[in-house]
Every structure is written in structure tokens, then in C-alpha cells.
PDB file of N, CA and C in Angstrom:
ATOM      1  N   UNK A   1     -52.912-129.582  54.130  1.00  0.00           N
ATOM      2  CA  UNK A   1     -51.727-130.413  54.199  1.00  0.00           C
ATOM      3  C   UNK A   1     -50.656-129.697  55.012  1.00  0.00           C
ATOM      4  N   UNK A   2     -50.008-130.644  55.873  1.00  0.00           N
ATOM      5  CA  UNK A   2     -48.927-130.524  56.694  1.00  0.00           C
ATOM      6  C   UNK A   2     -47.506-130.472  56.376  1.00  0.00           C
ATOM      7  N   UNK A   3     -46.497-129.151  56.022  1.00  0.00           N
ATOM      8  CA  UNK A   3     -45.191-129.744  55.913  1.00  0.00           C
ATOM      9  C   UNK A   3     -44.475-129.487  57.000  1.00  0.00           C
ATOM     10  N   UNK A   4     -43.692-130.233  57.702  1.00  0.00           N
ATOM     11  CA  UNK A   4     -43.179-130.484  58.696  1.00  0.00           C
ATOM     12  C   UNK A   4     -41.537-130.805  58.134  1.00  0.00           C
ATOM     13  N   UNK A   5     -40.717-130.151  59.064  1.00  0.00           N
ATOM     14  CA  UNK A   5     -39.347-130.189  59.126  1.00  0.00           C
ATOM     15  C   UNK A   5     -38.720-130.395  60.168  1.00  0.00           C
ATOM     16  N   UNK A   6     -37.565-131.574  59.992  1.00  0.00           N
ATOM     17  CA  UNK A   6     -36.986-131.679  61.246  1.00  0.00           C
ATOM     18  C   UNK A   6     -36.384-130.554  61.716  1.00  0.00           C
ATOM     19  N   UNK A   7     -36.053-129.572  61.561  1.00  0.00           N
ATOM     20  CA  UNK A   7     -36.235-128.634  62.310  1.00  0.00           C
ATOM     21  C   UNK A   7     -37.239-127.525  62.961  1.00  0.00           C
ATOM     22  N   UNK A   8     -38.265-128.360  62.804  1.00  0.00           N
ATOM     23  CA  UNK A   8     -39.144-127.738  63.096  1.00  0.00           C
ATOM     24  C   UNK A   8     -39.742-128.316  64.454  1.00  0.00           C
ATOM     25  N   UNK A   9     -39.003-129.400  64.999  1.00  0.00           N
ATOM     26  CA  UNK A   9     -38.865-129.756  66.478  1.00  0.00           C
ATOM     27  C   UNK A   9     -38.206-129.669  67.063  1.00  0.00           C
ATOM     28  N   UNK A  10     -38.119-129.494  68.452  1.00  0.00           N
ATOM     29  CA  UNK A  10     -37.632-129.320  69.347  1.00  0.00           C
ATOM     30  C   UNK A  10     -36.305-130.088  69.493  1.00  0.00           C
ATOM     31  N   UNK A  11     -35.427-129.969  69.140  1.00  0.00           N
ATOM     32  CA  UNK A  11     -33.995-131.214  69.998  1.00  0.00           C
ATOM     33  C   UNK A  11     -33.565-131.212  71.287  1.00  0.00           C
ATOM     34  N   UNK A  12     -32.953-131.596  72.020  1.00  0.00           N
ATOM     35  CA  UNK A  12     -32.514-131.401  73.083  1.00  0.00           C
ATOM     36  C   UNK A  12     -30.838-131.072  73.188  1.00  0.00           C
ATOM     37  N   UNK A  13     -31.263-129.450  73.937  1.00  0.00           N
ATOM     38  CA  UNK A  13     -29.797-129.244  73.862  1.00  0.00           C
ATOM     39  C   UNK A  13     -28.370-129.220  74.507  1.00  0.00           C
ATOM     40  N   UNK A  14     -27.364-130.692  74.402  1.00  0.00           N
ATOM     41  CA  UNK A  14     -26.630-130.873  75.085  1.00  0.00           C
ATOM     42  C   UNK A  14     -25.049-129.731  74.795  1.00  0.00           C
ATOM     43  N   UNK A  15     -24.331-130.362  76.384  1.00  0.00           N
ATOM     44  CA  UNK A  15     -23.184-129.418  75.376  1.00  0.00           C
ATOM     45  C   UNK A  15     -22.263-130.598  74.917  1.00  0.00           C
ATOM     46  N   UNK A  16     -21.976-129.429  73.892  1.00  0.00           N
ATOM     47  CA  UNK A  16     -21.193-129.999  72.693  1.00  0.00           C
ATOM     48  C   UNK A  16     -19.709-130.752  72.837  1.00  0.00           C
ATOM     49  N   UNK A  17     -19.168-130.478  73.693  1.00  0.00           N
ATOM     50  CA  UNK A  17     -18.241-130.955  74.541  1.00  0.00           C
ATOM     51  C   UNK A  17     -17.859-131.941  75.029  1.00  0.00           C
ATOM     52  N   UNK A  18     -18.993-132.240  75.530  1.00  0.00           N
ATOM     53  CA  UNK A  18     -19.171-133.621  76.767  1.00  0.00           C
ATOM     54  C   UNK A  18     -19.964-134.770  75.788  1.00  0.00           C
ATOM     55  N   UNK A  19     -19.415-135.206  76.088  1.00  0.00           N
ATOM     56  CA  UNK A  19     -19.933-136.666  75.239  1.00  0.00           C
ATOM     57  C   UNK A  19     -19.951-137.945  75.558  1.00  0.00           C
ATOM     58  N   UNK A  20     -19.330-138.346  76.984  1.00  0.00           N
ATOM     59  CA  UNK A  20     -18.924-139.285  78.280  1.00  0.00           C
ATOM     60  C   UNK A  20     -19.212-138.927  79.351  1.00  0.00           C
ATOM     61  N   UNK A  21     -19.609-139.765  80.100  1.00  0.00           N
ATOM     62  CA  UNK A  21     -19.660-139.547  81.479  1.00  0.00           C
ATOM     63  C   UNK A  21     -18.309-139.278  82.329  1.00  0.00           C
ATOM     64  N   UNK A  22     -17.342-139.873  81.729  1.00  0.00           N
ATOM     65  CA  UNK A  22     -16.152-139.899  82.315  1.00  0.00           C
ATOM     66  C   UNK A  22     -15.359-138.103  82.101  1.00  0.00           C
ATOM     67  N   UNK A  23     -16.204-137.759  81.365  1.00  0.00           N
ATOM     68  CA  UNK A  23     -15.889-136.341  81.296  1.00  0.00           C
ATOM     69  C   UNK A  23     -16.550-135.092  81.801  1.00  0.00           C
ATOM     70  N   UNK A  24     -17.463-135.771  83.044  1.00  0.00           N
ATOM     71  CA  UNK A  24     -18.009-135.113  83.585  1.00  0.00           C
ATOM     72  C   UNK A  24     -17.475-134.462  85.056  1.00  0.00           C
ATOM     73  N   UNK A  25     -18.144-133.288  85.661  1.00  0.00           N
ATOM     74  CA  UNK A  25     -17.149-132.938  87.471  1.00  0.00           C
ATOM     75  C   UNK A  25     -18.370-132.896  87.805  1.00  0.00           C
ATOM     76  N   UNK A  26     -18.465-133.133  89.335  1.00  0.00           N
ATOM     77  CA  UNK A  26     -19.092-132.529  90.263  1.00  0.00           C
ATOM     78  C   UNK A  26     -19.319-130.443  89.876  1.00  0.00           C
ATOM     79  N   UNK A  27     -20.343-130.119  89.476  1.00  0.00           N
ATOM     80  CA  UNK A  27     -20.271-128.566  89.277  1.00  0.00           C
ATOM     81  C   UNK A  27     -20.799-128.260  87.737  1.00  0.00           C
ATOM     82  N   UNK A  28     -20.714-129.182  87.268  1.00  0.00           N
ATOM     83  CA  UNK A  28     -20.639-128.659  85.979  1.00  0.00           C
ATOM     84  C   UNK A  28     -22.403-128.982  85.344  1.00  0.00           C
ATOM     85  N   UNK A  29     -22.788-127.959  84.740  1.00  0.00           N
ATOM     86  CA  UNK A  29     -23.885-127.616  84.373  1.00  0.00           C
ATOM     87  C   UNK A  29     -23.810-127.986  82.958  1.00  0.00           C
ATOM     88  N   UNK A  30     -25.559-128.495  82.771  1.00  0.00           N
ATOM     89  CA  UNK A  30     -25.675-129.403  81.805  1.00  0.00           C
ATOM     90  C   UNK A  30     -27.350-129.157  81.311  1.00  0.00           C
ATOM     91  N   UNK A  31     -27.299-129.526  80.298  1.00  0.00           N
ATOM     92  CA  UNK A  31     -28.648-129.200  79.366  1.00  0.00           C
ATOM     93  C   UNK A  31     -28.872-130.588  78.911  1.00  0.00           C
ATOM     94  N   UNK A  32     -30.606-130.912  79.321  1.00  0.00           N
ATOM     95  CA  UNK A  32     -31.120-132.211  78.736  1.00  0.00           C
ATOM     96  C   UNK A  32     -32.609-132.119  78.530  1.00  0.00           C
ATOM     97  N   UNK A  33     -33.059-133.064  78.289  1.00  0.00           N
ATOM     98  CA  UNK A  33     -34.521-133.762  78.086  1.00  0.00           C
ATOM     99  C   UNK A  33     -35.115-134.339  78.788  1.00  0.00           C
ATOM    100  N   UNK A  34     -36.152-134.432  79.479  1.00  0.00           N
ATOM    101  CA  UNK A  34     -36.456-134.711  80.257  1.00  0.00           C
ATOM    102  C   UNK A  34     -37.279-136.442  79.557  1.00  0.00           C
ATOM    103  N   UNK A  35     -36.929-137.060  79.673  1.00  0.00           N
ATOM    104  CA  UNK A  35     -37.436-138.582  79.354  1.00  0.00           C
ATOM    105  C   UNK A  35     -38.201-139.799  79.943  1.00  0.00           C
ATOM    106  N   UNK A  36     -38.541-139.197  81.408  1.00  0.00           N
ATOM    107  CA  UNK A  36     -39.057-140.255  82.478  1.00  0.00           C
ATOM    108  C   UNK A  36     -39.445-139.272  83.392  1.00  0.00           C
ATOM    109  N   UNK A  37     -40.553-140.044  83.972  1.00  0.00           N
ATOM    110  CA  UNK A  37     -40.783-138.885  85.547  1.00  0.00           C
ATOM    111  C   UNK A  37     -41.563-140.079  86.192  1.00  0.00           C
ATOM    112  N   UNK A  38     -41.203-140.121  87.687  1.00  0.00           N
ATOM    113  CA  UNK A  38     -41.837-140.922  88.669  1.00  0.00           C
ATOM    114  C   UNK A  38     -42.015-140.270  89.666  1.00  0.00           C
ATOM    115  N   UNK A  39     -42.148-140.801  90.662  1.00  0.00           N
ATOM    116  CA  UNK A  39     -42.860-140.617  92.155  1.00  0.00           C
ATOM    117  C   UNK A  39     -41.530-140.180  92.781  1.00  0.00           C
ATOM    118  N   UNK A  40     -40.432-140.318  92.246  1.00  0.00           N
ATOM    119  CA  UNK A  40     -39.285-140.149  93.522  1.00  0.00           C
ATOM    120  C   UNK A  40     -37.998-139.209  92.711  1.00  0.00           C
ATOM    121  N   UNK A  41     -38.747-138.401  91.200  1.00  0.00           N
ATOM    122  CA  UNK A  41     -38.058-137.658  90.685  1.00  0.00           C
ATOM    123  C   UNK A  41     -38.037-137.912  88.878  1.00  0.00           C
ATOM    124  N   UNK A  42     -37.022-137.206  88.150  1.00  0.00           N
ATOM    125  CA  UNK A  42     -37.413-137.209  86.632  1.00  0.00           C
ATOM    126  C   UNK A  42     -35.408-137.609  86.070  1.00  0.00           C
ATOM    127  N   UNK A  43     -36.181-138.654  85.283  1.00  0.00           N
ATOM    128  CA  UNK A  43     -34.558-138.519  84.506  1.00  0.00           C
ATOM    129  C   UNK A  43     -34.491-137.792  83.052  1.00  0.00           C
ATOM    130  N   UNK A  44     -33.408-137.348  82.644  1.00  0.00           N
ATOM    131  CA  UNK A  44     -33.030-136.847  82.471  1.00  0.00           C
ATOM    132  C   UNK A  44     -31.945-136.939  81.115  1.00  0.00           C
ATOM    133  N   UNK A  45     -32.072-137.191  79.781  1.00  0.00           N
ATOM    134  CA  UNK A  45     -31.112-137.414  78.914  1.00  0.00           C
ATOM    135  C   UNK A  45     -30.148-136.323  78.873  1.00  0.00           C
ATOM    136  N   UNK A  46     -28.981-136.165  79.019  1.00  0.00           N
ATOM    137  CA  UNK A  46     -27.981-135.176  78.891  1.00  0.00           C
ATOM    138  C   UNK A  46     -26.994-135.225  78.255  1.00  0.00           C
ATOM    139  N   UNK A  47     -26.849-136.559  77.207  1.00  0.00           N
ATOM    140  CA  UNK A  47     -26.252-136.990  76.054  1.00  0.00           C
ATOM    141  C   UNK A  47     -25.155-137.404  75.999  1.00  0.00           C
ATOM    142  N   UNK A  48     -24.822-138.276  77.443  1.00  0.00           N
ATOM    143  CA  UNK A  48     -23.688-138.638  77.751  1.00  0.00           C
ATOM    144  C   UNK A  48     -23.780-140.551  77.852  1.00  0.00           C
ATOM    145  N   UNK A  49     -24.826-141.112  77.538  1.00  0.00           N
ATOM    146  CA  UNK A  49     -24.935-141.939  77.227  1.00  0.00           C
ATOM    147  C   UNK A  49     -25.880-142.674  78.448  1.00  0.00           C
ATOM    148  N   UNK A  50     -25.890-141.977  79.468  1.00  0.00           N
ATOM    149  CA  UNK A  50     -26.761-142.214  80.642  1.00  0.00           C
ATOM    150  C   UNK A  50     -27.562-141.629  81.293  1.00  0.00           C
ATOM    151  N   UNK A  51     -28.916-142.018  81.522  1.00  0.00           N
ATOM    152  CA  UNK A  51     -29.858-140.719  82.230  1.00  0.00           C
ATOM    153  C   UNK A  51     -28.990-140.142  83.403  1.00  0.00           C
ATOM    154  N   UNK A  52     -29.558-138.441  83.772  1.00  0.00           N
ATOM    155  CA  UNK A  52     -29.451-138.419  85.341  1.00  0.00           C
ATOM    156  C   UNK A  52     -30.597-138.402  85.933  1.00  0.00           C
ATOM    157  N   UNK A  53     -30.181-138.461  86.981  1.00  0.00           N
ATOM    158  CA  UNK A  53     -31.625-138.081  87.835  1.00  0.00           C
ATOM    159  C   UNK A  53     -31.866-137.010  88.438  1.00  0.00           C
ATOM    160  N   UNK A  54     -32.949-136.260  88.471  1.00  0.00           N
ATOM    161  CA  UNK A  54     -33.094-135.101  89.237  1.00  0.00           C
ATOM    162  C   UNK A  54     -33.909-135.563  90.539  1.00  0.00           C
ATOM    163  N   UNK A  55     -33.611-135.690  91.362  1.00  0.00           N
ATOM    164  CA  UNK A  55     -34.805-136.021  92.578  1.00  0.00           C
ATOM    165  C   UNK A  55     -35.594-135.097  93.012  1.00  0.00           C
ATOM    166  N   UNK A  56     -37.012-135.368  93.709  1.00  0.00           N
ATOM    167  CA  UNK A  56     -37.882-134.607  93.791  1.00  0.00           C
ATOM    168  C   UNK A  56     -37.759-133.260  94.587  1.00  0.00           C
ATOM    169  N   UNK A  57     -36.679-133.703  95.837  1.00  0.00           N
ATOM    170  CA  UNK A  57     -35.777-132.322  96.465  1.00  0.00           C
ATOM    171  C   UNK A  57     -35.270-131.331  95.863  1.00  0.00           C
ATOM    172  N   UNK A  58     -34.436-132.118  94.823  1.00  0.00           N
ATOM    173  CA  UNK A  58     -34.007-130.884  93.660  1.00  0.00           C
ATOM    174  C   UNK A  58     -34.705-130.031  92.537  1.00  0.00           C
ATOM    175  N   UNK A  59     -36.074-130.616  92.779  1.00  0.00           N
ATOM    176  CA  UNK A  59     -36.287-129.585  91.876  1.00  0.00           C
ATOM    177  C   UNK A  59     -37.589-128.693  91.810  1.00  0.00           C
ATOM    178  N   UNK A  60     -36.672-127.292  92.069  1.00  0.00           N
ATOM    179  CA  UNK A  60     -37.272-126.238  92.439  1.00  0.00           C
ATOM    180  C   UNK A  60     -36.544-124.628  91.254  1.00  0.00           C
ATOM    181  N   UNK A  61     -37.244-123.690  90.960  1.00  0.00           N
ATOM    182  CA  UNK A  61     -36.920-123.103  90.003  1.00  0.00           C
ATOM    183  C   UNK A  61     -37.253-121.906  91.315  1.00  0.00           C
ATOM    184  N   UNK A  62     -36.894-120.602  90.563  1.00  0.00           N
ATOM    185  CA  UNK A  62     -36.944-119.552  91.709  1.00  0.00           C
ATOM    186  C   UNK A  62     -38.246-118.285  90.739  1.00  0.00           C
ATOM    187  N   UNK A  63     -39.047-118.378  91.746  1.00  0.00           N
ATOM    188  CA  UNK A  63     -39.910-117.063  91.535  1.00  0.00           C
ATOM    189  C   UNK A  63     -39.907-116.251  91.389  1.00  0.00           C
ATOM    190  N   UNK A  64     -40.638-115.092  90.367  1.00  0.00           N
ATOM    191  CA  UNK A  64     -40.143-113.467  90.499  1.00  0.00           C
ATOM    192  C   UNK A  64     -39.779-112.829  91.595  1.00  0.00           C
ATOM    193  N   UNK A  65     -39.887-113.287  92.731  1.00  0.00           N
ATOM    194  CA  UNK A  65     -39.219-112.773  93.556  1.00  0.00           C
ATOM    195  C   UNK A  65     -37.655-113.274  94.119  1.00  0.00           C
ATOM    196  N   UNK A  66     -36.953-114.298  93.761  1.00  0.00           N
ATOM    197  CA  UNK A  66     -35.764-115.160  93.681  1.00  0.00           C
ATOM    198  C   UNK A  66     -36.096-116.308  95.014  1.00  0.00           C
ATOM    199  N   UNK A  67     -37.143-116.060  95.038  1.00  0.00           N
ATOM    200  CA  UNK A  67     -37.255-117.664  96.203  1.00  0.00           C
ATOM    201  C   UNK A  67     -37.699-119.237  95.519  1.00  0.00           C
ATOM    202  N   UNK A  68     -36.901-119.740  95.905  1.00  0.00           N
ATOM    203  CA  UNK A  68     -37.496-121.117  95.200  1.00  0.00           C
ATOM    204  C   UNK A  68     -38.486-122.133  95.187  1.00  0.00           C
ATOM    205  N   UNK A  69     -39.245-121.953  94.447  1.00  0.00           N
ATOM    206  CA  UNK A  69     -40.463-122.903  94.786  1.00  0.00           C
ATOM    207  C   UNK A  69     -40.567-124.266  94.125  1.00  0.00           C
ATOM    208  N   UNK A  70     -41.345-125.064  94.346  1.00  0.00           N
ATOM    209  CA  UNK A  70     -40.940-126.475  93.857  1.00  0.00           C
ATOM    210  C   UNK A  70     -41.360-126.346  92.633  1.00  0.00           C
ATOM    211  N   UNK A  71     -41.110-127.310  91.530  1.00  0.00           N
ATOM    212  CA  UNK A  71     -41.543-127.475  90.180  1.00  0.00           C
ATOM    213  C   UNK A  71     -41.646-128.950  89.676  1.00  0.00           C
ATOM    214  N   UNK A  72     -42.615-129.063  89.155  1.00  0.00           N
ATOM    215  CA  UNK A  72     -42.909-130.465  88.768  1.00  0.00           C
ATOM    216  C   UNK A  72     -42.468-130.817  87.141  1.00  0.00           C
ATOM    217  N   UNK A  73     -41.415-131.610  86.837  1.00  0.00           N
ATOM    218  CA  UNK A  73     -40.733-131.553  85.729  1.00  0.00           C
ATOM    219  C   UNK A  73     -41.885-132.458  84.384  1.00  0.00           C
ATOM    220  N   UNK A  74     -42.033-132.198  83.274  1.00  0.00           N
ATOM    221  CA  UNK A  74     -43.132-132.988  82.584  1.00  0.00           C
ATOM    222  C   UNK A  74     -42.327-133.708  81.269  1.00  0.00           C
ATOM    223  N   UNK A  75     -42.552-134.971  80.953  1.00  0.00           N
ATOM    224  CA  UNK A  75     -41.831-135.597  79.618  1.00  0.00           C
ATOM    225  C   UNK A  75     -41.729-134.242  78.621  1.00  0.00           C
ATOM    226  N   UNK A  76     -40.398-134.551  77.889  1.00  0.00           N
ATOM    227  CA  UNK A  76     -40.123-133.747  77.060  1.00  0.00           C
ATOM    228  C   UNK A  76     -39.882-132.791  77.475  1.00  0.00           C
ATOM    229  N   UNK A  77     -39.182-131.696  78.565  1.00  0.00           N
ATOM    230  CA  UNK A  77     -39.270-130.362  78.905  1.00  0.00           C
ATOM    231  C   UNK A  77     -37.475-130.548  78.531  1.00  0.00           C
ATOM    232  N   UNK A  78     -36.818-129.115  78.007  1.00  0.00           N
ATOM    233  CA  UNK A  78     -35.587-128.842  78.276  1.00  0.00           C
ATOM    234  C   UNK A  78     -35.145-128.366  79.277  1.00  0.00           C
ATOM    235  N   UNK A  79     -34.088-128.690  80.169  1.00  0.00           N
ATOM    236  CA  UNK A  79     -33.883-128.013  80.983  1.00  0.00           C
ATOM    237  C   UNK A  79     -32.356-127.954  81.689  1.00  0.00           C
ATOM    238  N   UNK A  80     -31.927-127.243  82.211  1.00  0.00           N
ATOM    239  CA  UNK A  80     -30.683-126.758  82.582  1.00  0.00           C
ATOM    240  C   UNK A  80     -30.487-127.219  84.064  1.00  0.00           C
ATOM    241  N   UNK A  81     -29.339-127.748  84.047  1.00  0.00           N
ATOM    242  CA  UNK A  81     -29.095-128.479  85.700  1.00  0.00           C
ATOM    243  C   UNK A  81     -27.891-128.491  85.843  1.00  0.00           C
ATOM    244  N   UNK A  82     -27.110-128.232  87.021  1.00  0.00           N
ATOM    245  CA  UNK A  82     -25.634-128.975  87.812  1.00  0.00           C
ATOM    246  C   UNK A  82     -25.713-130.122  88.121  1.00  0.00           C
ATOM    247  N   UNK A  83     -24.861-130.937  87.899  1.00  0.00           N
ATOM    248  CA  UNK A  83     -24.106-132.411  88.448  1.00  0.00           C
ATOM    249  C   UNK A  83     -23.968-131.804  89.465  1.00  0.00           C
ATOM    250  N   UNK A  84     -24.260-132.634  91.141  1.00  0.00           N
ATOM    251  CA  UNK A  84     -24.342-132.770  92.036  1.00  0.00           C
ATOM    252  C   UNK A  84     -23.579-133.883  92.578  1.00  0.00           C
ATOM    253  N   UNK A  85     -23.824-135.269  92.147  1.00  0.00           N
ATOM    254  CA  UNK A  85     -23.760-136.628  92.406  1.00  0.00           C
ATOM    255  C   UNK A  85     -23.247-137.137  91.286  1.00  0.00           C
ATOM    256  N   UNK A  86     -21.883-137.927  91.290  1.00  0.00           N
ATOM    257  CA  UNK A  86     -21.094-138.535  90.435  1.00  0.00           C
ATOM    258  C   UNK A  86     -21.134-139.879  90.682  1.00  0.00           C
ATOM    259  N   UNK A  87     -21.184-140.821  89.907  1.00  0.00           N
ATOM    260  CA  UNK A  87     -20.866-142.252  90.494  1.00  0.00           C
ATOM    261  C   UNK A  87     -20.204-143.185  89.144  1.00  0.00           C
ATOM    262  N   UNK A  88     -19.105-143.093  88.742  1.00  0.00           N
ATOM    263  CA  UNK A  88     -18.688-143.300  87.508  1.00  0.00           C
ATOM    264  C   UNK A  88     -18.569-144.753  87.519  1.00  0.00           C
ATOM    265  N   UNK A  89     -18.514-145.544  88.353  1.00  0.00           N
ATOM    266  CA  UNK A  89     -18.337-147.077  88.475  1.00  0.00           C
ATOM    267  C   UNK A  89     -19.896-147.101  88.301  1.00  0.00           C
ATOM    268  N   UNK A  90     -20.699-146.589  88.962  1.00  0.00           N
ATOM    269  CA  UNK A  90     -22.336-147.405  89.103  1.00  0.00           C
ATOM    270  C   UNK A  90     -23.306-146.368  87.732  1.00  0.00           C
ATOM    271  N   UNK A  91     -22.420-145.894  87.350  1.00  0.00           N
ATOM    272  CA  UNK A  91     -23.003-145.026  86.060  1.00  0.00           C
ATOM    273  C   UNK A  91     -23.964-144.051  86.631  1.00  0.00           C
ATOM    274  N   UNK A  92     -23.956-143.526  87.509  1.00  0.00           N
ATOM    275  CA  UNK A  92     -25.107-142.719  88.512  1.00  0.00           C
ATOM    276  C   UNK A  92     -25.058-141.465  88.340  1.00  0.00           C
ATOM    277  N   UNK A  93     -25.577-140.908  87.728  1.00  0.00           N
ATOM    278  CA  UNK A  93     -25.485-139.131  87.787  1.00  0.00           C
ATOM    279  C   UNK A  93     -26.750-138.443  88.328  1.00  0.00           C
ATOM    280  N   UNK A  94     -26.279-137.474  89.352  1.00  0.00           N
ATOM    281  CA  UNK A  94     -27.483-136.699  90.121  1.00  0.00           C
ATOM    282  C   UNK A  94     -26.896-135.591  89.972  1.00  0.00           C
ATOM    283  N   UNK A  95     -28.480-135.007  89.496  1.00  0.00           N
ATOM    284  CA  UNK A  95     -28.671-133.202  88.783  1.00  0.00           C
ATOM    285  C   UNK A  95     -29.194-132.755  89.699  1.00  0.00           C
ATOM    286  N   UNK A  96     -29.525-131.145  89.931  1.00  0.00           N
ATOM    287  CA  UNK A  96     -30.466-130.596  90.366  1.00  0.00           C
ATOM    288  C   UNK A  96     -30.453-129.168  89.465  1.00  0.00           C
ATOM    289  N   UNK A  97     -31.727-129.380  89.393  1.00  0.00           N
ATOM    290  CA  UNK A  97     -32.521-128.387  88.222  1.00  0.00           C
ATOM    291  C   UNK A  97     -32.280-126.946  88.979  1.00  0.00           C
ATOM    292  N   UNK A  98     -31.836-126.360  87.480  1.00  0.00           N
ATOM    293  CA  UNK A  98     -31.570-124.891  88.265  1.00  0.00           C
ATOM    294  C   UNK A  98     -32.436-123.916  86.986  1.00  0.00           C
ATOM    295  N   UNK A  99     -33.087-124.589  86.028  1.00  0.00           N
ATOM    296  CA  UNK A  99     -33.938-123.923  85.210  1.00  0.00           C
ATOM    297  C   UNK A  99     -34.837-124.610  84.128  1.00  0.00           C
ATOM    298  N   UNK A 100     -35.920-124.156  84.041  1.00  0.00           N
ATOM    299  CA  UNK A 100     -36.958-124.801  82.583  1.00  0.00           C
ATOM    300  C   UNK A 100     -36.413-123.526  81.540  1.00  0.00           C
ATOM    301  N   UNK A 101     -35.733-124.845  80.440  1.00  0.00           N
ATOM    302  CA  UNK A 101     -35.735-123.854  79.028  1.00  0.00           C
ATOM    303  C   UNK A 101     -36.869-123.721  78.283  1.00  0.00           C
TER     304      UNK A 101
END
């Protein structure tokens, strides 16, 4: 038999702070879930009430040697990104991944 605790999964960890989109900048780094992945990039829950998107350009993590190589993001991964792309009228937020937690 299995006992299982909700803490005994994974959450996704946003910051605590931000809680709107409207309280977001261009720059500002952000922690989410990865919730979708397609052909033209992965969105992204970051707990602001709207996916972002990471596009397939953006996302690249850097190698033991600090060069960046591409990375293919998978449902459910945590991960750490900058706002890039703001669009507060069209609800549009573009990340680019700067780490797998």
C-alpha cells in the first residue's frame, strides 16, 4: 500500500509576488510549469493567470562549458525564464528559458 502526500508532489514554483500580468516588466524573471508543448514552442504556467510562451528560438540552456545548446522543454518540467515580450492588451507573454529546475 501507497501513502501519498500532497506534498509529496511536485508544485510549480511561482513568485510570490506577482500575481497579475499587469504586474509584470520586460526583464523580470519568472518560475513556471511547463503545460503545453508544440511544434513552434512550450507554454508555460507562471501563475499570473495566463500562459507564456517560450518559442522554439528561446530555448536553449548552456553546457558545461557555458555555450548554449538547444533544449527541448517536456510537460510538467519547472523552469526558470525572463519576460522578453509583453503584450498586456492581447494578454501575450514571451519567455525565454534561461534554466531547467
Amino acid at each position: 500500500m501507497y501513502n501519498y502526500f500532497v506534498s509529496d508532489f511536485d508544485k510549480p514554483l511561482f513568485k510570490q509576488c506577482t500575481k497579475d500580468i499587469s504586474e509584470l516588466q520586460v526583464g523580470d524573471e519568472v518560475t513556471g510549469k511547463v503545460n503545453n508543448v508544440t511544434h513552434f514552442g512550450a507554454f508555460v504556467d507562471i501563475g499570473v493567470g495566463k500562459n507564456a510562451l517560450v518559442h522554439v528560438s528561446k530555448m536553449h540552456v548552456k553546457d558545461d562549458y557555458g555555450r548554449p545548446s538547444r533544449y527541448q522543454l517536456q510537460i510538467g518540467e519547472n523552469i526558470l525564464a525572463t519576460v522578453e515580450k509583453l503584450d498586456r492588451s492581447r494578454g501575450q507573454i514571451g519567455i525565454t528559458l534561461v534554466k531547467v529546475l
